[in-house]
N, C-alpha and C. Protein backbone atom coordinates (compact mmCIF):
# COMPACT_ATOMS: atom_id res chain seq x y z
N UNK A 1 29.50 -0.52 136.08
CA UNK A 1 29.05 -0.93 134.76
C UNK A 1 27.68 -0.29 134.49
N UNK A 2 27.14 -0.07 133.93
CA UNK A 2 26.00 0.32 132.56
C UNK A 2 25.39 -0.38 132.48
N UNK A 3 25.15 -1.57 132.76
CA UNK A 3 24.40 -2.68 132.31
C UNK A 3 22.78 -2.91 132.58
N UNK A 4 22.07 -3.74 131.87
CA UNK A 4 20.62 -2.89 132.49
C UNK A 4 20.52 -4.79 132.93
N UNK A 5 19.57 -4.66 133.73
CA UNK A 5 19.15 -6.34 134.16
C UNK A 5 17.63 -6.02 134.61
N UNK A 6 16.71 -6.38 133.71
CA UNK A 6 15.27 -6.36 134.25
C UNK A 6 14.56 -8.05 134.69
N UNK A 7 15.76 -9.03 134.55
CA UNK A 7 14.99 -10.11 135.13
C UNK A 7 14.45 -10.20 136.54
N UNK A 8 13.39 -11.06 136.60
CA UNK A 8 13.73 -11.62 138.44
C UNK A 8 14.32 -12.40 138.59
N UNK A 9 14.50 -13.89 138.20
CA UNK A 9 15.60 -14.71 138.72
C UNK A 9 16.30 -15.09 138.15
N UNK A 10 17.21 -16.24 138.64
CA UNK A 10 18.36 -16.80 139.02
C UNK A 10 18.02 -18.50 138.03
N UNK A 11 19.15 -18.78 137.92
CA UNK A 11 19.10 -20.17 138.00
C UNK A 11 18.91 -20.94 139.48
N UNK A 12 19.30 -20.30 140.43
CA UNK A 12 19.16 -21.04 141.66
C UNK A 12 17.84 -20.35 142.71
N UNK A 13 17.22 -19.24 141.90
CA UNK A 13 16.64 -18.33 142.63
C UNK A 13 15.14 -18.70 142.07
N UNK A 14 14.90 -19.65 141.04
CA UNK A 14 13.95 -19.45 140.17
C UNK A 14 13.16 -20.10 141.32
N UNK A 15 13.24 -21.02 142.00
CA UNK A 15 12.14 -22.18 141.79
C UNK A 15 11.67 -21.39 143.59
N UNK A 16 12.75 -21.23 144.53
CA UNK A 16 12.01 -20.58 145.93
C UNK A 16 11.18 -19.12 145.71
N UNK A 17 11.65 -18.57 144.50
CA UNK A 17 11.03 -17.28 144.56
C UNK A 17 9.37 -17.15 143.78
N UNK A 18 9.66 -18.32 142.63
CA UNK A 18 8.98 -18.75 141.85
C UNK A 18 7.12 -19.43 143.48
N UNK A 19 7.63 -20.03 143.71
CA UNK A 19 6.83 -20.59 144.72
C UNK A 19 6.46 -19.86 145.80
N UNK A 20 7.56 -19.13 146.16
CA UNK A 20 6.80 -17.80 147.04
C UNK A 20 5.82 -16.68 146.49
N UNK A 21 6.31 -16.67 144.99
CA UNK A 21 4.95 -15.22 144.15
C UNK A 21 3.85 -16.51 144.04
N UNK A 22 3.87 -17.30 143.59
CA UNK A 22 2.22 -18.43 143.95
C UNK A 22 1.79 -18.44 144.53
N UNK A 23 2.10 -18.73 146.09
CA UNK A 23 1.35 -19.00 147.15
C UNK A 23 1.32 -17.23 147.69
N UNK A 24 1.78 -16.41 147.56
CA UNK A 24 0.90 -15.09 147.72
C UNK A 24 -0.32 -14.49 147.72
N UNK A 25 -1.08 -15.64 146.09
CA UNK A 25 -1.99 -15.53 145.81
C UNK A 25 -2.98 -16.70 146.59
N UNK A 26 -3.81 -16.00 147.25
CA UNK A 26 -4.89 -16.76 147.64
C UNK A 26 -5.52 -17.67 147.25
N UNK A 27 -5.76 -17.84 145.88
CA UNK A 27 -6.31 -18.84 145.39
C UNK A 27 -5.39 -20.39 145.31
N UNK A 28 -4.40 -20.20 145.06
CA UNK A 28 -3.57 -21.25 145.14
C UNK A 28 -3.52 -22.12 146.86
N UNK A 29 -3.05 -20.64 147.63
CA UNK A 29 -3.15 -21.35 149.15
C UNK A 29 -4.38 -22.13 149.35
N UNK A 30 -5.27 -21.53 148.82
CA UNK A 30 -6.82 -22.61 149.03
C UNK A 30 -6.90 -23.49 148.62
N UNK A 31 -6.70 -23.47 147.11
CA UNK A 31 -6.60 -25.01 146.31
C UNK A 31 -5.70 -25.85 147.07
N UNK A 32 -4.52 -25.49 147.58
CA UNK A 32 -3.32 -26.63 147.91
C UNK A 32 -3.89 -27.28 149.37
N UNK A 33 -4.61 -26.40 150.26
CA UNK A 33 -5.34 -26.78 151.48
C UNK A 33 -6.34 -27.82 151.28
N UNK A 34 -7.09 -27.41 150.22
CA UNK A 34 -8.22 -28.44 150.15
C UNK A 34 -7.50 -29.72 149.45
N UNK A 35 -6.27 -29.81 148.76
CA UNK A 35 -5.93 -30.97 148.37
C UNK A 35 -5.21 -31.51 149.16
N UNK A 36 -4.39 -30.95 150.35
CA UNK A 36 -3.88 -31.68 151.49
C UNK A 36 -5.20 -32.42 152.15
N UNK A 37 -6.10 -31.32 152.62
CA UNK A 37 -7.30 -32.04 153.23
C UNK A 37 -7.51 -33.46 153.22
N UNK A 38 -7.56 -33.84 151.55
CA UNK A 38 -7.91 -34.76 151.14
C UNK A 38 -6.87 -35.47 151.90
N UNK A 39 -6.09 -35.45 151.76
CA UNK A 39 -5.39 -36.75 152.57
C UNK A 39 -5.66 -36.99 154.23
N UNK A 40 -6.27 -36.36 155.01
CA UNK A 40 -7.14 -36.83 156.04
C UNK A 40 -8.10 -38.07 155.86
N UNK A 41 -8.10 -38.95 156.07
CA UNK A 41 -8.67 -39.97 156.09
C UNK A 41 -10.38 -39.98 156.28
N UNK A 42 -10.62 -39.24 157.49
CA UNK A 42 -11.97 -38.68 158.00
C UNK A 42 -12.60 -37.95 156.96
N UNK A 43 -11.83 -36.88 156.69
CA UNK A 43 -12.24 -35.65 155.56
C UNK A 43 -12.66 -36.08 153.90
N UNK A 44 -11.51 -36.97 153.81
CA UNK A 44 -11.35 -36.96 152.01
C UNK A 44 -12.51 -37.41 151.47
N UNK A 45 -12.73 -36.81 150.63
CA UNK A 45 -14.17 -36.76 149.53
C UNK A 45 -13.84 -37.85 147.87
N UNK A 46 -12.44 -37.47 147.68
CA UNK A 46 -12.30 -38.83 146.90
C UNK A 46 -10.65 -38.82 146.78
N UNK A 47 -10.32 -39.37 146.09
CA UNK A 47 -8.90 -39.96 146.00
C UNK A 47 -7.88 -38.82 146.09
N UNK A 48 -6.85 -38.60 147.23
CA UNK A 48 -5.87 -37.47 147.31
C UNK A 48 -5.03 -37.17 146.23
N UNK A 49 -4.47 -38.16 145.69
CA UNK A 49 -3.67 -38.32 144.51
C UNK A 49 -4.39 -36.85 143.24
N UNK A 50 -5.82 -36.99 143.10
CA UNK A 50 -6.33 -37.00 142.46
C UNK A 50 -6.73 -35.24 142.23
N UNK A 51 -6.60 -35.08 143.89
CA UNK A 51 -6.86 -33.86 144.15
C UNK A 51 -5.65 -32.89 143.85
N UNK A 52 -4.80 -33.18 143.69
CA UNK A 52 -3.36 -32.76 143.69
C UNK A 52 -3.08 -32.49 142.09
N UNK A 53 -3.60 -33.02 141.65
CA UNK A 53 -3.12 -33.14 140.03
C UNK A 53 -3.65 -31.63 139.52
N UNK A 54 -4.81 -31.19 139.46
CA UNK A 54 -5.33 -29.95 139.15
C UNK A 54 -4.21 -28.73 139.88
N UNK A 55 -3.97 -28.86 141.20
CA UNK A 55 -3.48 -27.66 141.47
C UNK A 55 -2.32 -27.91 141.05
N UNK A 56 -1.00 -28.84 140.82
CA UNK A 56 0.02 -29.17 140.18
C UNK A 56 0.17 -28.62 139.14
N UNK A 57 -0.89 -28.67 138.23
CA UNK A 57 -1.06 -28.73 136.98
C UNK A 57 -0.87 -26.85 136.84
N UNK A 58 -1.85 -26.48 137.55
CA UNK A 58 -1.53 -24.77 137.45
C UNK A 58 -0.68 -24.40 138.13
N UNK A 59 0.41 -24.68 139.11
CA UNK A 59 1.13 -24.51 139.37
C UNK A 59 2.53 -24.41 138.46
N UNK A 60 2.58 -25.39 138.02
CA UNK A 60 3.72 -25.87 136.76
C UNK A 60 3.50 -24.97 135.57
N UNK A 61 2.41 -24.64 135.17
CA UNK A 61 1.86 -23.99 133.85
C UNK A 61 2.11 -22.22 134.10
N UNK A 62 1.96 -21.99 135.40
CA UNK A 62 2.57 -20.53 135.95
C UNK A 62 4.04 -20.72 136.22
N UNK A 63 4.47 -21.34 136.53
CA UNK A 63 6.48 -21.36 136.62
C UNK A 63 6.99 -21.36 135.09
N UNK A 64 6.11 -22.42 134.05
CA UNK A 64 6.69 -22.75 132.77
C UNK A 64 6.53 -20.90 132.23
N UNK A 65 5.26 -20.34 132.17
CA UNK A 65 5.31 -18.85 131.96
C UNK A 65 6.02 -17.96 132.58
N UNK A 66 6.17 -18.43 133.58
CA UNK A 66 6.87 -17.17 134.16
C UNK A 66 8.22 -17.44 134.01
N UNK A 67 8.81 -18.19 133.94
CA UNK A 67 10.38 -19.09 133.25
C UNK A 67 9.89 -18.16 132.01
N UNK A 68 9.39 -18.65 130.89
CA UNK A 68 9.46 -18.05 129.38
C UNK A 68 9.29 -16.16 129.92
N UNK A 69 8.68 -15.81 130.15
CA UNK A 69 8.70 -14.47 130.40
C UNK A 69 10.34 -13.70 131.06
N UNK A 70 10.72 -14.35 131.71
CA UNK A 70 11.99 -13.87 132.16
C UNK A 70 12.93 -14.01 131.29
N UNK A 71 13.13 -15.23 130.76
CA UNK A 71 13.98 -15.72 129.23
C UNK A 71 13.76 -14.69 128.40
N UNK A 72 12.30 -14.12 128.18
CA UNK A 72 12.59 -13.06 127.12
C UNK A 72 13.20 -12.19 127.26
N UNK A 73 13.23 -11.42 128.78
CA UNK A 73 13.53 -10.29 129.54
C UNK A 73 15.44 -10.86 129.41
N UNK A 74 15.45 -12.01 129.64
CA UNK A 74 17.02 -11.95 129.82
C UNK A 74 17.85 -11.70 128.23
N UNK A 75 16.92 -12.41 127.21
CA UNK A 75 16.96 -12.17 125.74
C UNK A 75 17.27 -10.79 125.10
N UNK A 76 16.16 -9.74 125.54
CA UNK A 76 16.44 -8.36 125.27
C UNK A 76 17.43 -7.68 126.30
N UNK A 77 17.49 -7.92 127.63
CA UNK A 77 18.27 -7.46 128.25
C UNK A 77 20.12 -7.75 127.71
N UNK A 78 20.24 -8.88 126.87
CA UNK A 78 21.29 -9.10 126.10
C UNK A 78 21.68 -8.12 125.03
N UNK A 79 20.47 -8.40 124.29
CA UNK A 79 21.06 -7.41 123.29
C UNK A 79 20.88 -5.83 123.73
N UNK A 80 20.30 -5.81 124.39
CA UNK A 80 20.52 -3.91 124.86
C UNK A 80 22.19 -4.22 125.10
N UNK A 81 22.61 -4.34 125.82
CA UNK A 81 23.71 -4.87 126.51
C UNK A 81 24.73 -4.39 125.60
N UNK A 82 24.59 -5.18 124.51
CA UNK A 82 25.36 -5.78 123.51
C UNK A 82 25.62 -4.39 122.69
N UNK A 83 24.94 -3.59 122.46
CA UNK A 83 24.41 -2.63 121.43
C UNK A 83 25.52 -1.25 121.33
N UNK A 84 26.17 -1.12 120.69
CA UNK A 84 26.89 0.17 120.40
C UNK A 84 26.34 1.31 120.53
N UNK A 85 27.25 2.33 121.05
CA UNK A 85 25.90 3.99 121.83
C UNK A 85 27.76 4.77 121.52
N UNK A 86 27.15 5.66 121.17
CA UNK A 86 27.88 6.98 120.97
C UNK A 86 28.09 7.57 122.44
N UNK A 87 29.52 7.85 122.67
CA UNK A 87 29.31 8.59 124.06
C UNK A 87 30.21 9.95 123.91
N UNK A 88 29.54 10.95 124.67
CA UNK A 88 29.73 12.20 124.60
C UNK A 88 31.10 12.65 125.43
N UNK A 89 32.03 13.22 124.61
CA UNK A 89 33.50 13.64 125.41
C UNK A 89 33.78 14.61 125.21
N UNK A 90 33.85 15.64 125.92
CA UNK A 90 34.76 16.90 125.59
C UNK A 90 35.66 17.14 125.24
């Protein structure tokens, strides 16, 4: 087939692959460390719950984009798809 596919995932592929390009980035692995931390008893500086919510928060807000970004990609990758092309025959 001809077909062009520029997405990255899956319906079943979204959320492990999705979580593996996050934690690639360094900054996330740090944030999520220091909010486990918090749940050390000895360590915690204030409420764990609390600490968790911020990195959650950008976590979810990068999957919700990166979900819409692929949707578009799967959007145009449709209609290319779809699209009538003249083909050359001898």
């Amino acid at each position: 087939s001809n077909r062009l596919k520029t997405t990255k995932y899956t319906a079943l592929s979204f959320l492990p692959k999705n979580l593996f390009e996050q934690f690639h980035r360094l900054a996330n692995v740090y944030f999520v460390f220091i909010a486990l931390l918090n749940f050390v008893p000895a360590v915690n500086a204030f409420q764990p719950e609390l600490a968790l919510a911020p990195v959650l928060f950008i976590l979810a807000v990068t999957a919700i984009k990166d979900l819409w970004e692929d949707y578009s990609r799967y959007r145009s990758d449709k209609e290319i798809n779809h699209m009538e092309c003249l083909v050359y025959s001898r």
